[in-house]
Protein backbone atom coordinates (compact mmCIF):
# COMPACT_ATOMS: atom_id res chain seq x y z
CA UNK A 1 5.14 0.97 -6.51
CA UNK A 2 8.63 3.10 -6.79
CA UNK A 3 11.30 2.45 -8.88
CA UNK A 4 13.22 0.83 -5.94
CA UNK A 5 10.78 -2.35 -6.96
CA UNK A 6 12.84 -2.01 -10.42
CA UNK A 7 13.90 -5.86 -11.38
CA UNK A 8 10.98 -7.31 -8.94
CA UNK A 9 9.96 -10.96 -9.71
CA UNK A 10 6.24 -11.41 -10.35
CA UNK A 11 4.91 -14.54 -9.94
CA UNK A 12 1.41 -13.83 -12.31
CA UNK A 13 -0.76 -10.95 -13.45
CA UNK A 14 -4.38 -10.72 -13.77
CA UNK A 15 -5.68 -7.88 -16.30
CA UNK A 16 -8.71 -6.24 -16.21
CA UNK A 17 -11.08 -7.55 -19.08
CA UNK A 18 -11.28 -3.91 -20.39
CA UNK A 19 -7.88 -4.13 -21.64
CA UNK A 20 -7.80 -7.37 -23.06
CA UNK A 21 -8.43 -8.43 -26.98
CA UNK A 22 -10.95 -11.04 -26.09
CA UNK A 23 -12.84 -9.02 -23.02
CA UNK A 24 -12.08 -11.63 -20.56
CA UNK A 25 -10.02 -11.85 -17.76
CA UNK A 26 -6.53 -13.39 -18.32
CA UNK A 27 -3.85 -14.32 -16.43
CA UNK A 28 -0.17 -14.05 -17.21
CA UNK A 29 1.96 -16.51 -15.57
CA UNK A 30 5.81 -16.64 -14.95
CA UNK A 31 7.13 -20.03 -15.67
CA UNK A 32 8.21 -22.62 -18.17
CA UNK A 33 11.21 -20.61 -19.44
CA UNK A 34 9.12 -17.13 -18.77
CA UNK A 35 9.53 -14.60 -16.52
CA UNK A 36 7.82 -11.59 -15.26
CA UNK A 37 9.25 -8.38 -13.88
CA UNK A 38 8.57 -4.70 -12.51
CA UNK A 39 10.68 -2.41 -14.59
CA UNK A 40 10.65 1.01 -12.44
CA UNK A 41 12.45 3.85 -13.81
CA UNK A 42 12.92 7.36 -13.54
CA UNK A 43 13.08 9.42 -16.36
CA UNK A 44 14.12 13.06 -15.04
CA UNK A 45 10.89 14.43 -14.37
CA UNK A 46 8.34 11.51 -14.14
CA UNK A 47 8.46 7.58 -13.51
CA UNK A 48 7.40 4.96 -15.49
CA UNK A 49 6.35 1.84 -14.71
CA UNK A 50 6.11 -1.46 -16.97
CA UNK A 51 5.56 -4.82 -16.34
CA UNK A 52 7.76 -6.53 -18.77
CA UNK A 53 7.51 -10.39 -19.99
CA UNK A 54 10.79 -12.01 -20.36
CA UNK A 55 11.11 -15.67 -22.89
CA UNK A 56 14.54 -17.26 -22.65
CA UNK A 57 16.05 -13.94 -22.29
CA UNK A 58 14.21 -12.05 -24.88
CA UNK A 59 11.58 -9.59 -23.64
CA UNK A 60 8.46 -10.64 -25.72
CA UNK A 61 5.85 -8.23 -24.07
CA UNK A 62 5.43 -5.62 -22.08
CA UNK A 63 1.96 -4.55 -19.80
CA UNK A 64 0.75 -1.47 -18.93
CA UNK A 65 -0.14 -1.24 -15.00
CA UNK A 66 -2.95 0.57 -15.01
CA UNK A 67 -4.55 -2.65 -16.88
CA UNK A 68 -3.70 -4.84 -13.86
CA UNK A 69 -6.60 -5.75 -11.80
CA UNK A 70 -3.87 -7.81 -9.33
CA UNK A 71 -0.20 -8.61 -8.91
CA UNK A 72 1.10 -11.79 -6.91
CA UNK A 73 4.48 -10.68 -6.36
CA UNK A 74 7.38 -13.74 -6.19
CA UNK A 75 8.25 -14.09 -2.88
């Protein structure tokens, strides 16, 4: 990733079950009014990386790559 991806659509997430509440695999899914997407920005010295979870134009989560165990990007 580089922060040209900034603004990517994802179409769904899988985390690794280390970083989930229950310990189990789970999925995050864009669709029915949610959306996914890379946020990739540079912050003078360092990037930083986010995938953010978007509800009818609210951001209502945000996910920490290093927890992602696969990306499907939208194509």
């Amino acid at each position: 990733m580089n922060t040209k991806m900034n603004g990517k659509l994802i179409d769904y997430i899988e985390l690794n079950p280390m970083w989930t509440q229950s310990g189990n695999p789970e999925r995050i899914s864009s669709g029915n009014g949610c959306a996914l997407t890379l946020s990739a920005t540079h912050h003078g010295d360092h990037d930083q990386f986010w995938i953010v979870l978007v509800k009818e134009g609210v951001e209502v989560a945000r996910y920490n790559p290093r927890g992602v165990e696969h990306i499907r990007w939208t194509l």
